[in-house]
C-alpha atoms as a PDB file:
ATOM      1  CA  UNK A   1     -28.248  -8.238  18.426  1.00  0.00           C
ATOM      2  CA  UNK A   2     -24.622  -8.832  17.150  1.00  0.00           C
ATOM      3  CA  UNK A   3     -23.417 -12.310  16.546  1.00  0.00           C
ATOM      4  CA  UNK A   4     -20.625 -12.995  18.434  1.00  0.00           C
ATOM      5  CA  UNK A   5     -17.739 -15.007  17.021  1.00  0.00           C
ATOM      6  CA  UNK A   6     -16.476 -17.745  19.460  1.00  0.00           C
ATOM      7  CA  UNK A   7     -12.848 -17.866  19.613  1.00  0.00           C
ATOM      8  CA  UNK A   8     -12.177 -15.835  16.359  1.00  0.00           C
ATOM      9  CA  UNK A   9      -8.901 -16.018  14.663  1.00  0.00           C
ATOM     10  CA  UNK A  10      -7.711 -18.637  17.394  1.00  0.00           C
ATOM     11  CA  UNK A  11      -6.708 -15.890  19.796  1.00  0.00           C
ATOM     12  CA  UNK A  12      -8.981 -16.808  22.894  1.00  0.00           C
ATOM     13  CA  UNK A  13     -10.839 -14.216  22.478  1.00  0.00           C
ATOM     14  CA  UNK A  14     -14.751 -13.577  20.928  1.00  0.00           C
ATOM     15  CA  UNK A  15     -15.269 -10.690  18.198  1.00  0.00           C
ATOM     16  CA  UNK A  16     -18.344  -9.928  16.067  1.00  0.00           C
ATOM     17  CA  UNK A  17     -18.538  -8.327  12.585  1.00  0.00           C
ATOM     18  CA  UNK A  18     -20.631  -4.849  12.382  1.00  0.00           C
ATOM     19  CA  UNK A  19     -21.199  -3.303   8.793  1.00  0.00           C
ATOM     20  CA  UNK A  20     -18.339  -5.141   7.485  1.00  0.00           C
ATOM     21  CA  UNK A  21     -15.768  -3.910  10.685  1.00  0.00           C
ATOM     22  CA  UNK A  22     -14.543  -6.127  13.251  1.00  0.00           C
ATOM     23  CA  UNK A  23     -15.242  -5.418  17.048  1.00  0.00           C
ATOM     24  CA  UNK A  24     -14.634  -6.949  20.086  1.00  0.00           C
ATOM     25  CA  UNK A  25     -17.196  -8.502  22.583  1.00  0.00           C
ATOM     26  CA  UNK A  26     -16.826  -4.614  24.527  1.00  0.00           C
ATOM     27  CA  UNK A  27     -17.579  -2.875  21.496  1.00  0.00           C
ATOM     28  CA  UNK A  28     -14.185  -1.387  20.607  1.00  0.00           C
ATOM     29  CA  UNK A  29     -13.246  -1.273  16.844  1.00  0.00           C
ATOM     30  CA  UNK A  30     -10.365  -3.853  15.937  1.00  0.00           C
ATOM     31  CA  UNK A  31      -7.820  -1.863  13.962  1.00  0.00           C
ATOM     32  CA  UNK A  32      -7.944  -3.274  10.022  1.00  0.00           C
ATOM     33  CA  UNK A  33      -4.181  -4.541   9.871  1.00  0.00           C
ATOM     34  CA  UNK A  34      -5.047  -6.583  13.284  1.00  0.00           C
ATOM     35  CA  UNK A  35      -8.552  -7.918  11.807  1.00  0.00           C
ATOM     36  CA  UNK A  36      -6.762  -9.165   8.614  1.00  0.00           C
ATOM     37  CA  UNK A  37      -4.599 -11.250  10.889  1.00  0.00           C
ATOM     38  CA  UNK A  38      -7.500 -12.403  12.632  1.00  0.00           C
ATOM     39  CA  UNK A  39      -9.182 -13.313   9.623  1.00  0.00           C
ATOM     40  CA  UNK A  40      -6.403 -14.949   8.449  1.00  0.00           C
ATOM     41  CA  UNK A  41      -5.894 -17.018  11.589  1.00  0.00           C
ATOM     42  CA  UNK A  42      -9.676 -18.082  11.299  1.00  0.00           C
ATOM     43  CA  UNK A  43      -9.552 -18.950   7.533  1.00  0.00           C
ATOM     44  CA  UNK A  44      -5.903 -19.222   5.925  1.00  0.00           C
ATOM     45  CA  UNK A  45      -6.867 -16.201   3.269  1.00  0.00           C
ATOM     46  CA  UNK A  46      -4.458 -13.118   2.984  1.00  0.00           C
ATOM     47  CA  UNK A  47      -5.614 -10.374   1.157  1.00  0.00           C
ATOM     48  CA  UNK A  48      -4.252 -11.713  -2.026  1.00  0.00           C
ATOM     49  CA  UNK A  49      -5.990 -15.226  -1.913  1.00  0.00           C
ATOM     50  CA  UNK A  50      -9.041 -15.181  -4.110  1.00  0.00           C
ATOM     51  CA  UNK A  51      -9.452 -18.722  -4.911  1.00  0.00           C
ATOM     52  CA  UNK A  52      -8.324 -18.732  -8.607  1.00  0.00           C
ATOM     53  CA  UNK A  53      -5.230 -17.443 -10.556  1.00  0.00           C
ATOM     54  CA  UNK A  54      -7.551 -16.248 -13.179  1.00  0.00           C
ATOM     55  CA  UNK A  55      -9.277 -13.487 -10.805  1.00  0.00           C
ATOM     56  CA  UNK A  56      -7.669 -10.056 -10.945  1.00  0.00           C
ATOM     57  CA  UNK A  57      -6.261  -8.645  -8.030  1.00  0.00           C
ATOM     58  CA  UNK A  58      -7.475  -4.926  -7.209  1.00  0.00           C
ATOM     59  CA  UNK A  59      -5.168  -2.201  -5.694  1.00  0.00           C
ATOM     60  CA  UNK A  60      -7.149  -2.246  -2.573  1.00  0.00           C
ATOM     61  CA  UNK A  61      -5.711  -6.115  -2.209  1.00  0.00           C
ATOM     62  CA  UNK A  62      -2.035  -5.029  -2.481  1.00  0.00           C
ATOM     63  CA  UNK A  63      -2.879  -1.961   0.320  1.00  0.00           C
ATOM     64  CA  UNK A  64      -4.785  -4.374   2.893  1.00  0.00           C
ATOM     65  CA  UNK A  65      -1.705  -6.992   2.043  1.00  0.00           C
ATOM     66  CA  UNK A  66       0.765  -4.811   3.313  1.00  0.00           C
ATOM     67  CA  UNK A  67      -1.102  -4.124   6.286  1.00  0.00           C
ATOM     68  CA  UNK A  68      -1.257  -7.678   7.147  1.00  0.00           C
ATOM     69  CA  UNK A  69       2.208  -7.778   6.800  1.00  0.00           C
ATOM     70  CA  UNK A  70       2.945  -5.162   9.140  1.00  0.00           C
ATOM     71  CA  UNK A  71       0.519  -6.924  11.728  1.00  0.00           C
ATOM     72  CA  UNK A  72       2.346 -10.162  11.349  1.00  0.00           C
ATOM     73  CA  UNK A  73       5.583 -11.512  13.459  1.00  0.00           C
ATOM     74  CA  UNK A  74       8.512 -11.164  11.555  1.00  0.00           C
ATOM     75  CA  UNK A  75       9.235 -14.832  10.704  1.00  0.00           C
ATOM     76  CA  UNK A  76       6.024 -14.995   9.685  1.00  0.00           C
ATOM     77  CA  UNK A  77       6.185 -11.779   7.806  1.00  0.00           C
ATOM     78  CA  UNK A  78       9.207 -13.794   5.718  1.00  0.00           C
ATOM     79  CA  UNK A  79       6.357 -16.761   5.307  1.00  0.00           C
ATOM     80  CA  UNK A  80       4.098 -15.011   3.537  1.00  0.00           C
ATOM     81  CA  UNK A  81       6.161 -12.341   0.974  1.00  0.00           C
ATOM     82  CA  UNK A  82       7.636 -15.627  -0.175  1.00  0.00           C
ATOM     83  CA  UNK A  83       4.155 -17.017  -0.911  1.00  0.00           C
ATOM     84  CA  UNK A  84       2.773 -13.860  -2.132  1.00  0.00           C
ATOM     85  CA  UNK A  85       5.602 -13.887  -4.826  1.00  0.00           C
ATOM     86  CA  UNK A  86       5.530 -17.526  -5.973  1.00  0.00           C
ATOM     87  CA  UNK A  87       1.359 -16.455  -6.037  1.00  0.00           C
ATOM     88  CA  UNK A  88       1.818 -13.302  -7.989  1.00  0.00           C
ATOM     89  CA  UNK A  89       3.938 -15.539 -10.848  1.00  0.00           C
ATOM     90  CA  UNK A  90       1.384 -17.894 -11.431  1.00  0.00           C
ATOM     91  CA  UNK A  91      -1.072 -15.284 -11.988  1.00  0.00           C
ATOM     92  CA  UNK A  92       1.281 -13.802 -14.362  1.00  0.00           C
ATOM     93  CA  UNK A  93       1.258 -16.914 -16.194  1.00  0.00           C
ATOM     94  CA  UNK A  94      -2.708 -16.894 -16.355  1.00  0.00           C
ATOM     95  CA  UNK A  95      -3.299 -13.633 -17.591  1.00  0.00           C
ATOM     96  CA  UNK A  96      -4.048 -15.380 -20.981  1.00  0.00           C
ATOM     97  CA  UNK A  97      -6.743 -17.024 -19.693  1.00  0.00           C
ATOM     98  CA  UNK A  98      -8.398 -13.472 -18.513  1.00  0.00           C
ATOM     99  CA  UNK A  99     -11.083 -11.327 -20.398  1.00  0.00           C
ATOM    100  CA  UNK A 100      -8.320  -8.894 -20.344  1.00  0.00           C
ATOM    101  CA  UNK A 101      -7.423  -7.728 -24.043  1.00  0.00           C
ATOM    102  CA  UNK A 102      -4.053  -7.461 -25.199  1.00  0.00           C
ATOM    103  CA  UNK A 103      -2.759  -3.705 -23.947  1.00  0.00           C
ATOM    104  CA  UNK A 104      -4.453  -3.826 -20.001  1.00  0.00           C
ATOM    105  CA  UNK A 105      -3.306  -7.675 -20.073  1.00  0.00           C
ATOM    106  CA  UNK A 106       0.307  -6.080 -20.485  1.00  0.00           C
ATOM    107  CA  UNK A 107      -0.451  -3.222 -18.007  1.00  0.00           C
ATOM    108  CA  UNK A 108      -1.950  -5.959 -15.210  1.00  0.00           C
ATOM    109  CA  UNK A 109       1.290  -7.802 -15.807  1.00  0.00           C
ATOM    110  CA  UNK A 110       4.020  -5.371 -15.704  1.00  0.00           C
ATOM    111  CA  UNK A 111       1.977  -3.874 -12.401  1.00  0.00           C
ATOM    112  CA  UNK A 112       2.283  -7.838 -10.912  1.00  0.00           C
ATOM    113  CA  UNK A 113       5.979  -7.471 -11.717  1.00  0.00           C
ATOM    114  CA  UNK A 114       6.378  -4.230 -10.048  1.00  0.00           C
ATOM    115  CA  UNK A 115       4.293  -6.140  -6.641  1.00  0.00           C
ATOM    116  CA  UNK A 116       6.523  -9.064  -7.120  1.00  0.00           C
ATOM    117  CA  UNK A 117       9.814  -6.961  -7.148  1.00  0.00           C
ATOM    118  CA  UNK A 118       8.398  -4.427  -4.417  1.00  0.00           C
ATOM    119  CA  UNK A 119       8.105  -7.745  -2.117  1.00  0.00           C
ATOM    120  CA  UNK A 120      11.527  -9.476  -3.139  1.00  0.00           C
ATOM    121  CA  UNK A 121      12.925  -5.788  -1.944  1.00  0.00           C
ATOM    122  CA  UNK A 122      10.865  -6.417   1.560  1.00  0.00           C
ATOM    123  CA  UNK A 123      12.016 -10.163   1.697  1.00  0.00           C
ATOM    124  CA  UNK A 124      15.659  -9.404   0.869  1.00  0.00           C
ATOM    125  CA  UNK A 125      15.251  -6.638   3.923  1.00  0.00           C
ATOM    126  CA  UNK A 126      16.524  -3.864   1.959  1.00  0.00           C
ATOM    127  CA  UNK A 127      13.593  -1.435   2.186  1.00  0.00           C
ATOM    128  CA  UNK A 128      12.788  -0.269   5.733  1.00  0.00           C
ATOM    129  CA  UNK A 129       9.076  -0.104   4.971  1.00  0.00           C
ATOM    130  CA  UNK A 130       6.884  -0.738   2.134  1.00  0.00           C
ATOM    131  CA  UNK A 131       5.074   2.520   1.091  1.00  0.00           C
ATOM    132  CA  UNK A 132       2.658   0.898  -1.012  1.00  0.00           C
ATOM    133  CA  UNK A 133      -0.806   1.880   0.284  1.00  0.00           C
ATOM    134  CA  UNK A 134       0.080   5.626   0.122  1.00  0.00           C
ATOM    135  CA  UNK A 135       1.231   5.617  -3.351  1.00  0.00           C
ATOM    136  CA  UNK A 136      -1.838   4.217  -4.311  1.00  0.00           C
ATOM    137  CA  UNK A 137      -3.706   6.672  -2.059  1.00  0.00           C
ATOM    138  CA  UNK A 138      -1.533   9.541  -4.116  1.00  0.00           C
ATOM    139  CA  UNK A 139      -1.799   8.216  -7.328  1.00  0.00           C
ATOM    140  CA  UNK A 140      -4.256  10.196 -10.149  1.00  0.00           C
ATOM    141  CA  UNK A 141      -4.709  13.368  -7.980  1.00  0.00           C
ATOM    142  CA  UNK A 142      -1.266  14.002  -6.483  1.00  0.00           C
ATOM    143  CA  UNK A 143       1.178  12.467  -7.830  1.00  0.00           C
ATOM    144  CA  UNK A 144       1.499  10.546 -11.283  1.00  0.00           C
ATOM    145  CA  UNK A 145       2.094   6.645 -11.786  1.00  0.00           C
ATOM    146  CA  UNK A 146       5.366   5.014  -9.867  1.00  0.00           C
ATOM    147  CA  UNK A 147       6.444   1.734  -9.425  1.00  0.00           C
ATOM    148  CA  UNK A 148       6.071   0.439  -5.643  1.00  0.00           C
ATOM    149  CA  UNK A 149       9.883  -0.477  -6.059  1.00  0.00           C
ATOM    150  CA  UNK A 150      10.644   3.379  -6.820  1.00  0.00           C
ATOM    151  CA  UNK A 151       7.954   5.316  -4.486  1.00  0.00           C
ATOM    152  CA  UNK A 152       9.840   2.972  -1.644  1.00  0.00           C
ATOM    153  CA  UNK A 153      13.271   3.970  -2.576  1.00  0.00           C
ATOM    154  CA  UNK A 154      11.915   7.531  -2.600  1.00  0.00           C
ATOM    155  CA  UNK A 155      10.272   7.642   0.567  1.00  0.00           C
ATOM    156  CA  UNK A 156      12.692   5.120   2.566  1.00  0.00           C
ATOM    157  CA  UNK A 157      16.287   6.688   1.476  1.00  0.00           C
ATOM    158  CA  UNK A 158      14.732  10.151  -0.221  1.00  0.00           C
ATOM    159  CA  UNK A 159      16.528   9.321  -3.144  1.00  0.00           C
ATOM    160  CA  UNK A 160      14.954   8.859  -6.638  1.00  0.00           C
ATOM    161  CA  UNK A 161      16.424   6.737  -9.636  1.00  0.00           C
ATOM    162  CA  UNK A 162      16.045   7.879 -12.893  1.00  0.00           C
ATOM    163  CA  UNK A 163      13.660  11.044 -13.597  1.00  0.00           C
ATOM    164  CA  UNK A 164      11.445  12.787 -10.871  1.00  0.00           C
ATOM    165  CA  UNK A 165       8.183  11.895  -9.740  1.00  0.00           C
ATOM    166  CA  UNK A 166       5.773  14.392 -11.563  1.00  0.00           C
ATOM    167  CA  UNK A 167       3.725  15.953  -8.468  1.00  0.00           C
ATOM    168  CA  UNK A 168      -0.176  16.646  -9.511  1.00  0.00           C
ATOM    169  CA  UNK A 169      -1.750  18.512  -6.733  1.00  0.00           C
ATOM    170  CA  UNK A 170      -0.884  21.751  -5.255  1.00  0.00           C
ATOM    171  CA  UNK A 171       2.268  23.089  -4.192  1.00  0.00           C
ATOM    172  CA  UNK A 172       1.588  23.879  -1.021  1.00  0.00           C
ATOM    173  CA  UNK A 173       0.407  20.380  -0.708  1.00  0.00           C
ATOM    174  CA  UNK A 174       3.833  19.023  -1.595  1.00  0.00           C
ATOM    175  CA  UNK A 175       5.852  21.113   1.111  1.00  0.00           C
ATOM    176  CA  UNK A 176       3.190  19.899   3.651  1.00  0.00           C
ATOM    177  CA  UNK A 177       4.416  16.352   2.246  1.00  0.00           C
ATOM    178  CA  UNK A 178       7.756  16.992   2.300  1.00  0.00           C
ATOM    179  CA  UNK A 179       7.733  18.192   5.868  1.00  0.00           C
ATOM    180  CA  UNK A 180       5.439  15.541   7.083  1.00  0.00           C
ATOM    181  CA  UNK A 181       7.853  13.152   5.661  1.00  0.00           C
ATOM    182  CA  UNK A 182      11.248  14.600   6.519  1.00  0.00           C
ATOM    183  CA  UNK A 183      12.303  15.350   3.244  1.00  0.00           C
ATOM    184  CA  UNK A 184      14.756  18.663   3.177  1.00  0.00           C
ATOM    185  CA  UNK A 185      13.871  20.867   0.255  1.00  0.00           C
ATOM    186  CA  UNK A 186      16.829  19.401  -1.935  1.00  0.00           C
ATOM    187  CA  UNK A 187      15.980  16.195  -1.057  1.00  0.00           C
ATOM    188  CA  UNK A 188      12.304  16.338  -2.043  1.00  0.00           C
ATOM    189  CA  UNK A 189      13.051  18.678  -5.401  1.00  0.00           C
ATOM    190  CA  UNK A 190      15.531  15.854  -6.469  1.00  0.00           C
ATOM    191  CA  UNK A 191      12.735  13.304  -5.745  1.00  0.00           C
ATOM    192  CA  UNK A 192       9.447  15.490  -6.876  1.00  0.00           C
ATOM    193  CA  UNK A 193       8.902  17.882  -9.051  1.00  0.00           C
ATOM    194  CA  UNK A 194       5.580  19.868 -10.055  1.00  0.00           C
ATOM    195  CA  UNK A 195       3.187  19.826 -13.363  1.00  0.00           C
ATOM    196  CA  UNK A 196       4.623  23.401 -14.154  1.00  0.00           C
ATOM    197  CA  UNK A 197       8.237  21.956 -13.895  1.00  0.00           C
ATOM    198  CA  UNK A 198       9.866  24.665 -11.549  1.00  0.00           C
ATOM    199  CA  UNK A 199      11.022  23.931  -8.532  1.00  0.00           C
ATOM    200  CA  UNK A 200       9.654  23.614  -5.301  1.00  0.00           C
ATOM    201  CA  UNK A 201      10.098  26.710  -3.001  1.00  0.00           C
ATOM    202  CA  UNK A 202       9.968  27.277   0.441  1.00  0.00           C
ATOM    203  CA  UNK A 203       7.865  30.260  -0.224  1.00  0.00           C
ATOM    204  CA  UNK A 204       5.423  27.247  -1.530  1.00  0.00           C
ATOM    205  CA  UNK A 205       4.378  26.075   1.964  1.00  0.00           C
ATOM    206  CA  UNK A 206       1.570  27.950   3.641  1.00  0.00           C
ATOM    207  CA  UNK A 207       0.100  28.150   7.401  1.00  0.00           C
ATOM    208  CA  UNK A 208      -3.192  26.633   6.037  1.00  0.00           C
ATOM    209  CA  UNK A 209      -3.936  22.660   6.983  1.00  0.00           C
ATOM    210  CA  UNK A 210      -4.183  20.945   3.318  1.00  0.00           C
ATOM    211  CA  UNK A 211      -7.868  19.268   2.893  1.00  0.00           C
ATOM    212  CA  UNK A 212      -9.018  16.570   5.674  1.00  0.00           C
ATOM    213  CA  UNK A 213      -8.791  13.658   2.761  1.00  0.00           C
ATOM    214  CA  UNK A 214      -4.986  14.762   1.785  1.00  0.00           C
ATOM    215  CA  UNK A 215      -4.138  14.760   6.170  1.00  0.00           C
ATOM    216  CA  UNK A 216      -6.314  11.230   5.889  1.00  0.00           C
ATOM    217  CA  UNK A 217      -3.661  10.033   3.436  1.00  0.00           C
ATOM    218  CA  UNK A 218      -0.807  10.966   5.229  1.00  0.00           C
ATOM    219  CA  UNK A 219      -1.833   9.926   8.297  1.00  0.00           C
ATOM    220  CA  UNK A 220      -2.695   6.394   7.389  1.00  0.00           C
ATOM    221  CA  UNK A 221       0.286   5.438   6.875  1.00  0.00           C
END
């Protein structure tokens, strides 16, 4: 039998916790942004609060973060970036008291400064939506490493800043992407452009569905 949860998060209502997923008392599945409010209502932890400045922070913390954020009021929303950044400098300034060594201490810091500006961008209002968890999704298979600062100027205005974002996985992937995502063909050539360095073609695109885990990326954002 399931433990119910009197009262969890403060909302008046009762939940219980099934292989690590939040349901309510009926048995429906709490969507992940709303049981990271909940959680947070119940305990005062966000994503990002592990207890000590010293403990890294995984990609999967600045991804469930965001969603948070987007499950949040928007005063509140304003709350927490703000706390999130003052959080993110003091862990900068403990990185020397890490097991990291010297080069991935520099890496783990300069990808806490890309968080931190990523989240003064959000705070300042000047980004429409932060497009972090599917840049993380894309990263390594389809699309090489970006700054959260850069893939949200990219997706938000379809404008890129400086070179191209180098595009990994197949073409026909990338005009599915670029459809999906409103992106003319200009547009997305100017922001993307493929291992091979030629550009994207309509000709590209096929009538073939890309794999179920690339449509799982997409559509979780």
């Amino acid at each position: 039998m399931n433990k119910i949860i009197t009262d969890y998060g403060k909302s008046g209502k009762n939940y219980y916790y099934k292989e690590n997923q939040l349901y309510t008392e009926a048995g429906e599945l709490v969507p992940e942004g709303e049981a990271l409010v909940l959680h947070f209502r119940e305990t005062g932890r966000t994503p990002l609060t592990t207890g000590e400045y010293t403990q890294l922070l995984k990609d999967v913390s600045f991804k469930n973060f965001d969603l948070f954020l987007d499950n949040l009021p928007e005063a509140e929303q304003r709350d927490q970036v703000r706390i999130a950044i003052e959080s993110l400098k003091e862990r900068i300034k403990f990185l020397s008291k890490t097991s990291l060594a010297g080069a991935e201490r520099i890496k783990t810091k300069i990808a806490y400064e890309d968080q931190i500006e990523a989240l003064e961008l959000r705070l300042q209002g000047t980004t429409a939506k932060n497009w972090d968890s599917l840049r993380q999704s894309l990263i390594g298979e389809y699309i090489e490493e970006v700054s959260p600062a850069d893939f949200n100027n990219v997706m938000n205005d379809h404008h890129k800043r400086g070179k191209p974002i180098v595009w990994r996985g197949k073409k026909s992937e990338a005009l599915y992407f670029c459809r999906h995502f409103g992106f003319s063909l200009p547009e997305f050539n100017r922001c993307f452009r493929p291992e091979d360095g030629k550009p994207f073609h309509a000709n590209n695109a096929t009538d073939t569905d890309p794999s179920r885990q690339f449509l799982a990326i997409l559509n979780n954002t």
